[in-house]
PDB file of N, CA and C in Angstrom:
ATOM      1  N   UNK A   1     106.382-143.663  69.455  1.00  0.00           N
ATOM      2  CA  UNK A   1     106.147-142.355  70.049  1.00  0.00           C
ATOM      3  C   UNK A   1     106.967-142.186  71.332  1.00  0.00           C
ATOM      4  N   UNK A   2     106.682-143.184  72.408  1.00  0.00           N
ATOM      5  CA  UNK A   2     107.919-143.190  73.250  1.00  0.00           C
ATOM      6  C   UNK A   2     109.272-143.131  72.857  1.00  0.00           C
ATOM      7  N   UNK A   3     109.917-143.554  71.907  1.00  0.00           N
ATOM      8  CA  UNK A   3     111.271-143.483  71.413  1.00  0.00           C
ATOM      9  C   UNK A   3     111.324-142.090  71.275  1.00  0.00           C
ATOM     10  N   UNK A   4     110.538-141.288  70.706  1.00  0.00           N
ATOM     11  CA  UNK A   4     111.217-139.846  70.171  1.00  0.00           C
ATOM     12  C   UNK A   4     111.106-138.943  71.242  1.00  0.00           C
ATOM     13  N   UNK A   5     109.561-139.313  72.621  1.00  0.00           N
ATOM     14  CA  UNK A   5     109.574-138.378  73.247  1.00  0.00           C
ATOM     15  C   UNK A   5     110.595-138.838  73.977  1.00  0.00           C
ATOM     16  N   UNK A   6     111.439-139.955  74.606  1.00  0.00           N
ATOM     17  CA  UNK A   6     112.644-140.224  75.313  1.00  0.00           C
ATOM     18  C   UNK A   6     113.870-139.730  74.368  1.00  0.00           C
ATOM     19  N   UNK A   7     113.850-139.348  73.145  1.00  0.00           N
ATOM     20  CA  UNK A   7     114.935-138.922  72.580  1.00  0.00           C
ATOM     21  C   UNK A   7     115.008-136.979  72.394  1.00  0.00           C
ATOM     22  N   UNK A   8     113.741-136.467  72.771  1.00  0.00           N
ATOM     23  CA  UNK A   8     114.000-135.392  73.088  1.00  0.00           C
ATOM     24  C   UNK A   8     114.005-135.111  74.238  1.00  0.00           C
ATOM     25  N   UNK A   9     113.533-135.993  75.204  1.00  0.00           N
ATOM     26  CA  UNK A   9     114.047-135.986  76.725  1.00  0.00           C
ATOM     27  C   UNK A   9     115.699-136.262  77.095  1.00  0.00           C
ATOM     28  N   UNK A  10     116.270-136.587  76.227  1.00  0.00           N
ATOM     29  CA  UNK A  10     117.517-136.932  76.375  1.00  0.00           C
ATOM     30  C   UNK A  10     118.283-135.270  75.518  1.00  0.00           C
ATOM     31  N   UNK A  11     117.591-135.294  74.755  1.00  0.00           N
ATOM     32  CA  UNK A  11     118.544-133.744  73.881  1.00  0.00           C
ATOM     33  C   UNK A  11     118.114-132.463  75.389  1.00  0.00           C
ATOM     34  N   UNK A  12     117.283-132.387  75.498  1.00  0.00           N
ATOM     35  CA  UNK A  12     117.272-131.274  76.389  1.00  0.00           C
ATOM     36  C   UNK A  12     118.090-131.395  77.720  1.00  0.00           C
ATOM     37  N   UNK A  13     117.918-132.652  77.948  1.00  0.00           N
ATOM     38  CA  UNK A  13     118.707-132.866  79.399  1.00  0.00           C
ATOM     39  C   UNK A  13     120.433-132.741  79.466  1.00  0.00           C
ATOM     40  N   UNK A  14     120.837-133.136  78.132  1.00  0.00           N
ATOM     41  CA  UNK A  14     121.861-133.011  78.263  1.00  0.00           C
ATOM     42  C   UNK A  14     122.428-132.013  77.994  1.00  0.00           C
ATOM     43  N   UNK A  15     121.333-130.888  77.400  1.00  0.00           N
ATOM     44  CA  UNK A  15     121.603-130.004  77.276  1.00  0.00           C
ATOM     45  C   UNK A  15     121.385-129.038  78.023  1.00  0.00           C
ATOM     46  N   UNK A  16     120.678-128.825  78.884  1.00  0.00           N
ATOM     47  CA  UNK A  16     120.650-128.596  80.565  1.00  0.00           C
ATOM     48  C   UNK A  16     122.243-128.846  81.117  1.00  0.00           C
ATOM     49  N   UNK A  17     121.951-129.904  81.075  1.00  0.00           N
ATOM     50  CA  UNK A  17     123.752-130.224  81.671  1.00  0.00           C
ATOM     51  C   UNK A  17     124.725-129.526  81.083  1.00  0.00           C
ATOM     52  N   UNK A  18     125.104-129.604  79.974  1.00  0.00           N
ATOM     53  CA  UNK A  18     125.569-128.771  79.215  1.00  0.00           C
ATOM     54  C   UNK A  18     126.114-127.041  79.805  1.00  0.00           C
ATOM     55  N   UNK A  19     125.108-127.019  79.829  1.00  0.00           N
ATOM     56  CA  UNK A  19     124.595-125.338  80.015  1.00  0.00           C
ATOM     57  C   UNK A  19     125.292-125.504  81.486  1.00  0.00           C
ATOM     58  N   UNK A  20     125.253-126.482  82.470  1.00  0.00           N
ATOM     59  CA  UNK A  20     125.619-125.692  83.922  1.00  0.00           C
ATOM     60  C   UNK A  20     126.404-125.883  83.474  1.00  0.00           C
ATOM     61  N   UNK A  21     127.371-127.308  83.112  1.00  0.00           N
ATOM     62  CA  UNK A  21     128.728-127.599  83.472  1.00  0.00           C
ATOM     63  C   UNK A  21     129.685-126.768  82.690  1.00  0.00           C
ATOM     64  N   UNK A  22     129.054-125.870  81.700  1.00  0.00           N
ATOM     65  CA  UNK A  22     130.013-125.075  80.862  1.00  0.00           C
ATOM     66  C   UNK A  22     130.071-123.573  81.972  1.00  0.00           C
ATOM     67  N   UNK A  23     129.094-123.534  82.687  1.00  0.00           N
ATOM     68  CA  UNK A  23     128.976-122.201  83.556  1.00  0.00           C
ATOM     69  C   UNK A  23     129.022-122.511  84.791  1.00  0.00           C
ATOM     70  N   UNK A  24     129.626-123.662  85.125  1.00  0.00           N
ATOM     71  CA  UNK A  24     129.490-124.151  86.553  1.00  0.00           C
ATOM     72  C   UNK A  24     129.761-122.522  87.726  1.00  0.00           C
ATOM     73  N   UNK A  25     130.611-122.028  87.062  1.00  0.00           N
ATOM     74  CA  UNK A  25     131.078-120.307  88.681  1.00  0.00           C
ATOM     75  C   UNK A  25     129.990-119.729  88.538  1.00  0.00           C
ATOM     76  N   UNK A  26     129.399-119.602  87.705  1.00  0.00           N
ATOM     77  CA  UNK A  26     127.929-119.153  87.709  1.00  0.00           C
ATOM     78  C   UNK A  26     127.275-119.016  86.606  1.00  0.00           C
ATOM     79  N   UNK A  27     126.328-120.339  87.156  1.00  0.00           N
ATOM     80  CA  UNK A  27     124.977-120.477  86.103  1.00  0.00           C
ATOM     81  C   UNK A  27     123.839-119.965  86.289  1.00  0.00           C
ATOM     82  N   UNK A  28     123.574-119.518  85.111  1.00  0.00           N
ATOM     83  CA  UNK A  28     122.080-118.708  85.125  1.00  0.00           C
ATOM     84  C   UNK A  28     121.173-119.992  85.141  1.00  0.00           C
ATOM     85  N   UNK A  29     120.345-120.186  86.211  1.00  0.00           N
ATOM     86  CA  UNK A  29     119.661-121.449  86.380  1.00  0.00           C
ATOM     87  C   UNK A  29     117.787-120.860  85.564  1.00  0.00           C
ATOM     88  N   UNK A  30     118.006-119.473  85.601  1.00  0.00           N
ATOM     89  CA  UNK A  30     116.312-119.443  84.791  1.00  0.00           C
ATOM     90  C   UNK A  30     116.707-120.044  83.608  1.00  0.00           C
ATOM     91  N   UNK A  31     117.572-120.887  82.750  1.00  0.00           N
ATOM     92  CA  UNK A  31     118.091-121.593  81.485  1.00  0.00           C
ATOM     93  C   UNK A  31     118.069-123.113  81.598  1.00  0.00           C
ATOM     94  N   UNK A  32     118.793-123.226  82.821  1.00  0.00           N
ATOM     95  CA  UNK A  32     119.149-124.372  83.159  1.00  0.00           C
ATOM     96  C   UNK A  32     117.793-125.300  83.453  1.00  0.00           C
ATOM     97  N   UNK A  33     116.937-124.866  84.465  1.00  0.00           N
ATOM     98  CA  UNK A  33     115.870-125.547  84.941  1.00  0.00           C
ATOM     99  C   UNK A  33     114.686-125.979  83.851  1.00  0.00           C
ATOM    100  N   UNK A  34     114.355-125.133  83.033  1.00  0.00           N
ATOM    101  CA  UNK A  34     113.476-125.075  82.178  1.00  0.00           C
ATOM    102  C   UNK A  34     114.147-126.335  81.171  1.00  0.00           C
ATOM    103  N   UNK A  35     115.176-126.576  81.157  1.00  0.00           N
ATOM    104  CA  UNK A  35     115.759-127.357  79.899  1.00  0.00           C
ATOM    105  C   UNK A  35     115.755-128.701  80.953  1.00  0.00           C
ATOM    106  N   UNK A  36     115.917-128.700  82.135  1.00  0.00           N
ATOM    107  CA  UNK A  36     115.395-130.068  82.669  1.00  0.00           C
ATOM    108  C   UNK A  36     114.046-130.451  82.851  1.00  0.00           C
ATOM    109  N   UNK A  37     113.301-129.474  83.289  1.00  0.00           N
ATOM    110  CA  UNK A  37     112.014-129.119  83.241  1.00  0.00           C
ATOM    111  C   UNK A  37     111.351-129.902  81.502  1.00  0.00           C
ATOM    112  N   UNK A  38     111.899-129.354  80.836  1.00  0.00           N
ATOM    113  CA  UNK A  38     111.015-130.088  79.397  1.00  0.00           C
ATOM    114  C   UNK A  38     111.471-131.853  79.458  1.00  0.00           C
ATOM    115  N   UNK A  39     113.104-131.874  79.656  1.00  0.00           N
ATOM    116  CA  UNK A  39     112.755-133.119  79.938  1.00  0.00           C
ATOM    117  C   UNK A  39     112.665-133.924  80.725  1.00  0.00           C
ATOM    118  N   UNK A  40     112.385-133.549  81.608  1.00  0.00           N
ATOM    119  CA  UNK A  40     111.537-134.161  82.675  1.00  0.00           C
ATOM    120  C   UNK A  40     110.053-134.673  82.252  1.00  0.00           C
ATOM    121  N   UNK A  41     109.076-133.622  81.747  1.00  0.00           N
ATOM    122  CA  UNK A  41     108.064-133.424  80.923  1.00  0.00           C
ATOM    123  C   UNK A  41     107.725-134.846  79.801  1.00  0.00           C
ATOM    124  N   UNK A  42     109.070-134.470  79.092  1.00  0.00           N
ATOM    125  CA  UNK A  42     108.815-135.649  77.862  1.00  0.00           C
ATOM    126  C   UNK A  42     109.206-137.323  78.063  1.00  0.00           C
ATOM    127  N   UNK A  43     110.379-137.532  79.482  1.00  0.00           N
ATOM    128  CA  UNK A  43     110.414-138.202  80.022  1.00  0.00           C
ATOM    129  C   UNK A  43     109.393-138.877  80.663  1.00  0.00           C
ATOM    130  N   UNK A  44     108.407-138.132  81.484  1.00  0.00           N
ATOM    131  CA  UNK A  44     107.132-138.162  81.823  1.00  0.00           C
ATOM    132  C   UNK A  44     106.441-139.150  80.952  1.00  0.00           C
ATOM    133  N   UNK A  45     106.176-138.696  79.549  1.00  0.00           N
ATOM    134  CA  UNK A  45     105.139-138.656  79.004  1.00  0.00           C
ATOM    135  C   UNK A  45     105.252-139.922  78.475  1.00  0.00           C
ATOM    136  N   UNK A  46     106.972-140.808  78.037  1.00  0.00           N
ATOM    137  CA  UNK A  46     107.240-141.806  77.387  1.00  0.00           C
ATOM    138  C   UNK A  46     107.278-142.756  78.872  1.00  0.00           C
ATOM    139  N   UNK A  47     107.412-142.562  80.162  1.00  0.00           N
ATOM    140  CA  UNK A  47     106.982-143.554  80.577  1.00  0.00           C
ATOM    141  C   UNK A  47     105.979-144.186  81.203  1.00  0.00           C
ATOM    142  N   UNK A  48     105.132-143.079  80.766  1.00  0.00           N
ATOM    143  CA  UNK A  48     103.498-143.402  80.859  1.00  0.00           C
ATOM    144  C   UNK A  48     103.024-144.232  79.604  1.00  0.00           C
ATOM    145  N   UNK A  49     103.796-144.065  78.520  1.00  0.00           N
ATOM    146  CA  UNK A  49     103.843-144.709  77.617  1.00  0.00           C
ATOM    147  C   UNK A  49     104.164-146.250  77.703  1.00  0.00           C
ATOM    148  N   UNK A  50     104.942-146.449  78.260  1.00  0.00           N
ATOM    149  CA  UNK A  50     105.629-147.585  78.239  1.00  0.00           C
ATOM    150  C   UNK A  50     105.373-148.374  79.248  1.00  0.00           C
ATOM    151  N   UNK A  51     104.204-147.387  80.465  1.00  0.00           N
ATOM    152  CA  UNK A  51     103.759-148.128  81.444  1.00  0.00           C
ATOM    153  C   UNK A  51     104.950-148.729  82.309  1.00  0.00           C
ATOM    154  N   UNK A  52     105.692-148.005  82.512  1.00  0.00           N
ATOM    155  CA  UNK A  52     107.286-147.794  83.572  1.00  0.00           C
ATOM    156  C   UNK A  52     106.946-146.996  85.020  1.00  0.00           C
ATOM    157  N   UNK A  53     106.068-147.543  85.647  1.00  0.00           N
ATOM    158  CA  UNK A  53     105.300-146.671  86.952  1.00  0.00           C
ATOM    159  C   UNK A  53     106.572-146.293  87.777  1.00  0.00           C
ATOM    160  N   UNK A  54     107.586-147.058  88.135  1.00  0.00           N
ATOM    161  CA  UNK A  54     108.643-146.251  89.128  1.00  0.00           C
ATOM    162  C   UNK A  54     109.403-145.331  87.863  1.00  0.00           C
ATOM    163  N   UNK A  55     109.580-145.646  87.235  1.00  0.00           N
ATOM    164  CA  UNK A  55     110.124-144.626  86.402  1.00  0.00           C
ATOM    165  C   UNK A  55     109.374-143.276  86.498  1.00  0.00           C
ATOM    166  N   UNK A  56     108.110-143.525  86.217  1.00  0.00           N
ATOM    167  CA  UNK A  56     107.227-142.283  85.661  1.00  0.00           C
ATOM    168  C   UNK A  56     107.041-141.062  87.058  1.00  0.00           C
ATOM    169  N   UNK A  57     106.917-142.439  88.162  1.00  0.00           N
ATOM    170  CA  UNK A  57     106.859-141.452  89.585  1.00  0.00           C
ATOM    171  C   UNK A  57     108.731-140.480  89.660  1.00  0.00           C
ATOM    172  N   UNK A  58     109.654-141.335  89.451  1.00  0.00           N
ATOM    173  CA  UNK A  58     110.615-140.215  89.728  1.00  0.00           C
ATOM    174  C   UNK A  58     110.983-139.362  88.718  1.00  0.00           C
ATOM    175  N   UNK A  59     110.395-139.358  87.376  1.00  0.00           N
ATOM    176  CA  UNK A  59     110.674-138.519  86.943  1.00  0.00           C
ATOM    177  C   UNK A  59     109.341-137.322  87.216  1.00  0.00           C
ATOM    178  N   UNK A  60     107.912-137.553  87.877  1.00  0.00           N
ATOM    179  CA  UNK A  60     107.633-136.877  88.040  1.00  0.00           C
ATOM    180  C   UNK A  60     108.080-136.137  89.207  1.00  0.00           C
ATOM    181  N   UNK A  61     108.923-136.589  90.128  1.00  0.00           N
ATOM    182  CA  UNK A  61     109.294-135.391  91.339  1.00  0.00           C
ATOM    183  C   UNK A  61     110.504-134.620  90.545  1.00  0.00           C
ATOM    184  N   UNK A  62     111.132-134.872  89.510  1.00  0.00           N
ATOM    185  CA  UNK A  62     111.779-134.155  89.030  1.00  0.00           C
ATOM    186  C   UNK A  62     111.020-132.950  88.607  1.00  0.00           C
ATOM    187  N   UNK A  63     110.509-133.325  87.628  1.00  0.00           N
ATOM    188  CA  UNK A  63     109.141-132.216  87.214  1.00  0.00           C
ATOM    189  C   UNK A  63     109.143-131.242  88.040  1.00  0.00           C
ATOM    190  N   UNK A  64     108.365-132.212  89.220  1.00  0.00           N
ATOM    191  CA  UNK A  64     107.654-130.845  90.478  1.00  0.00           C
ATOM    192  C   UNK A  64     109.421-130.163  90.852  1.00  0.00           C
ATOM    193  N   UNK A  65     110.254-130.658  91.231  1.00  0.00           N
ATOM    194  CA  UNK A  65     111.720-130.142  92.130  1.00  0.00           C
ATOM    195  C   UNK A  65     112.319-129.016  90.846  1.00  0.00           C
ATOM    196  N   UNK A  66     112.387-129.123  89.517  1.00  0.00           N
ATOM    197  CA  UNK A  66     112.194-128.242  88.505  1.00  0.00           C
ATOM    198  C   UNK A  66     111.267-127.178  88.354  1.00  0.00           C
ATOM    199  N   UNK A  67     110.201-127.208  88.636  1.00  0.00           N
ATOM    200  CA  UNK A  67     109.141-126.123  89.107  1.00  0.00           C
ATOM    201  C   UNK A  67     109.610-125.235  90.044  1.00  0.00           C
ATOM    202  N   UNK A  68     109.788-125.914  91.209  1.00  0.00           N
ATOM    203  CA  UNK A  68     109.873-125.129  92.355  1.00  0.00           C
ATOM    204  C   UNK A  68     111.412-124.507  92.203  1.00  0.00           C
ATOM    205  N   UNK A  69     112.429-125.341  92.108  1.00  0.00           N
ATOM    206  CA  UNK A  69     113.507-124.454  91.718  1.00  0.00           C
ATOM    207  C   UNK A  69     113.383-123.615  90.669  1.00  0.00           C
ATOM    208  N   UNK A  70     112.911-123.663  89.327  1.00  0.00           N
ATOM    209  CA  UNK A  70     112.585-122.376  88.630  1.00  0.00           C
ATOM    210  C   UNK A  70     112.601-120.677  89.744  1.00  0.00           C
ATOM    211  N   UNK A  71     111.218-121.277  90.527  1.00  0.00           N
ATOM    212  CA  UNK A  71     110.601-120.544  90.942  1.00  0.00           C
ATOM    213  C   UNK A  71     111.469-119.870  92.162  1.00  0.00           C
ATOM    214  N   UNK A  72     112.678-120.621  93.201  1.00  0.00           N
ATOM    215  CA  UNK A  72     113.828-119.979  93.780  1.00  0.00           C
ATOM    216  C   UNK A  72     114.804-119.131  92.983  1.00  0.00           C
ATOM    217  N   UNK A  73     114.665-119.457  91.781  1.00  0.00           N
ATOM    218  CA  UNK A  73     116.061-118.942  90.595  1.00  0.00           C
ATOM    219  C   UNK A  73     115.010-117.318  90.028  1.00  0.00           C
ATOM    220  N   UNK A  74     113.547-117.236  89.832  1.00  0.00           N
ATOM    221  CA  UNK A  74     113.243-116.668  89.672  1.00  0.00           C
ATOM    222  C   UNK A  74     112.806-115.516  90.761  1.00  0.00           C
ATOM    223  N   UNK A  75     113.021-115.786  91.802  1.00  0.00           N
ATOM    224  CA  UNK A  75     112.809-115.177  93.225  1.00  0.00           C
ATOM    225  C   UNK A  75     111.275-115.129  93.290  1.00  0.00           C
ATOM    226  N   UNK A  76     110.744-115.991  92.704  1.00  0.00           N
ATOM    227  CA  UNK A  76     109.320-115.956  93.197  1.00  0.00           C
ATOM    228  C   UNK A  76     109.099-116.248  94.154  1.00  0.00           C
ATOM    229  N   UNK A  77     109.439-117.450  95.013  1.00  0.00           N
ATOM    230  CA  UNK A  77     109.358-117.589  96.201  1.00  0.00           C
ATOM    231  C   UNK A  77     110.598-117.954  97.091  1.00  0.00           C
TER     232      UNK A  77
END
């Protein structure tokens, strides 16, 4: 179960990446964040799995730093 949720943590992320580095003069980041945002998420979830505690803590500030940037890209706050 960890293998697949780290293997769709890896398809989204790079596909995040993807997405800026093809739009680097200007990226629409309400696209961008959300696609790090999931894997961040599923990253999360496989190294709680795997019982990887420094892992699991930095990918959770990713998480939260994905949230909150959403939320600059969305002018919420």
């Amino acid at each position: 179960m960890a293998f697949f949720s780290e293997l769709i943590s890896f398809v989204f992320t790079v596909g995040a990446s993807l997405t800026l580095a093809l739009n680097a003069d200007n990226p629409n980041m309400l696209i961008v964040y959300p696609g790090f945002f999931v894997g961040s998420l599923t990253q999360l979830y496989a190294s709680w799995r795997r019982r990887a505690a420094w892992i699991m803590l930095l990918t959770f500030y990713f998480a939260c730093i994905n949230v909150f940037g959403y939320g600059v890209a969305a002018q919420w706050w």
